[in-house]
Structures are given as structure tokens and as C-alpha cells.
C-alpha atoms as a PDB file:
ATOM      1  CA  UNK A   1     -93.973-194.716  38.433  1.00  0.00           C
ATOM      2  CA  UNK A   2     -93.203-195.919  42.050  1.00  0.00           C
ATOM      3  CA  UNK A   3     -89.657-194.324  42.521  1.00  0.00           C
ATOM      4  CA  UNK A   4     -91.384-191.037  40.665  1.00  0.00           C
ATOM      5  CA  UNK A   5     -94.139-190.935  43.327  1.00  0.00           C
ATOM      6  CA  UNK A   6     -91.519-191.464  46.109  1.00  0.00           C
ATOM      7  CA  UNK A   7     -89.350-188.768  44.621  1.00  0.00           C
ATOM      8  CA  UNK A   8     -92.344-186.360  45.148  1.00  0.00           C
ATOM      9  CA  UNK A   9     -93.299-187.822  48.660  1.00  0.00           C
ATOM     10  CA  UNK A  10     -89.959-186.411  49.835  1.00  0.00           C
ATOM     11  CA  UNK A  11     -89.821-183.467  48.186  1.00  0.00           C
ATOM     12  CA  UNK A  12     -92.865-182.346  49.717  1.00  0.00           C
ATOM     13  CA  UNK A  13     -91.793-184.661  52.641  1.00  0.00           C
ATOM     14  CA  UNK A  14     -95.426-186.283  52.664  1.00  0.00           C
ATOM     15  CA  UNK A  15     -95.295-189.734  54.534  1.00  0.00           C
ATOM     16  CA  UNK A  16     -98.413-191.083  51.949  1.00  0.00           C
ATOM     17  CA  UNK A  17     -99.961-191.178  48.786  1.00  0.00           C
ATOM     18  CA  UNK A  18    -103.452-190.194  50.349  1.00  0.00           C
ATOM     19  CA  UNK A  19    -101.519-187.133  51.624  1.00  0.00           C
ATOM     20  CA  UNK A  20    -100.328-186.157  47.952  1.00  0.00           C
ATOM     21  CA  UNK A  21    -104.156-186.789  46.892  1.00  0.00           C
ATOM     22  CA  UNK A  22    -104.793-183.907  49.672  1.00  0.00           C
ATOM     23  CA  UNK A  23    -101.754-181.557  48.740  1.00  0.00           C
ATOM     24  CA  UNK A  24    -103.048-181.829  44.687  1.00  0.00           C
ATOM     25  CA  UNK A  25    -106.439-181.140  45.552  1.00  0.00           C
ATOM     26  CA  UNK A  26    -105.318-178.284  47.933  1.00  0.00           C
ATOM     27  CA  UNK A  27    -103.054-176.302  45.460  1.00  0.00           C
ATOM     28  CA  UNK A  28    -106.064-176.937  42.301  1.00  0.00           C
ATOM     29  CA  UNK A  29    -104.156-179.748  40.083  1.00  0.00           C
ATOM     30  CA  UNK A  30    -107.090-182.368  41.275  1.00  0.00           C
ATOM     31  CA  UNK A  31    -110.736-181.238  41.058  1.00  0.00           C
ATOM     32  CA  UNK A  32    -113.551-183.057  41.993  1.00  0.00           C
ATOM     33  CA  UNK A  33    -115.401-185.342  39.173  1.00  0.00           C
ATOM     34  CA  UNK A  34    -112.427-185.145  36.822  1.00  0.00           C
END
């Protein structure tokens, strides 16, 4: 899960995990309450 996360930090080049969190819930895969 770790190296799958990290693969998808830099291909978005996001330095975090909170910024993923923002990028999903910007682009509608993470709505609120789910």
C-alpha cells in the first residue's frame, strides 16, 4: 500500500498524503460523509 501511495505522490508530484486527501476531494473521488 505504501510504495502504491508513493507511486501516486509523484505522479501527481504531491509532497503529502493530506495533499492527495485535497487533490481526491477536488477532482469528486472523495465526498464528504462517505
Amino acid at each position: 500500500m505504501k510504495t502504491h501511495v508513493g507511486r501516486i505522490l509523484t505522479k501527481l508530484d504531491l509532497s503529502d498524503r493530506v495533499q492527495v486527501v485535497v487533490f481526491a476531494y477536488e477532482i469528486g473521488l472523495v465526498r464528504p460523509g462517505s
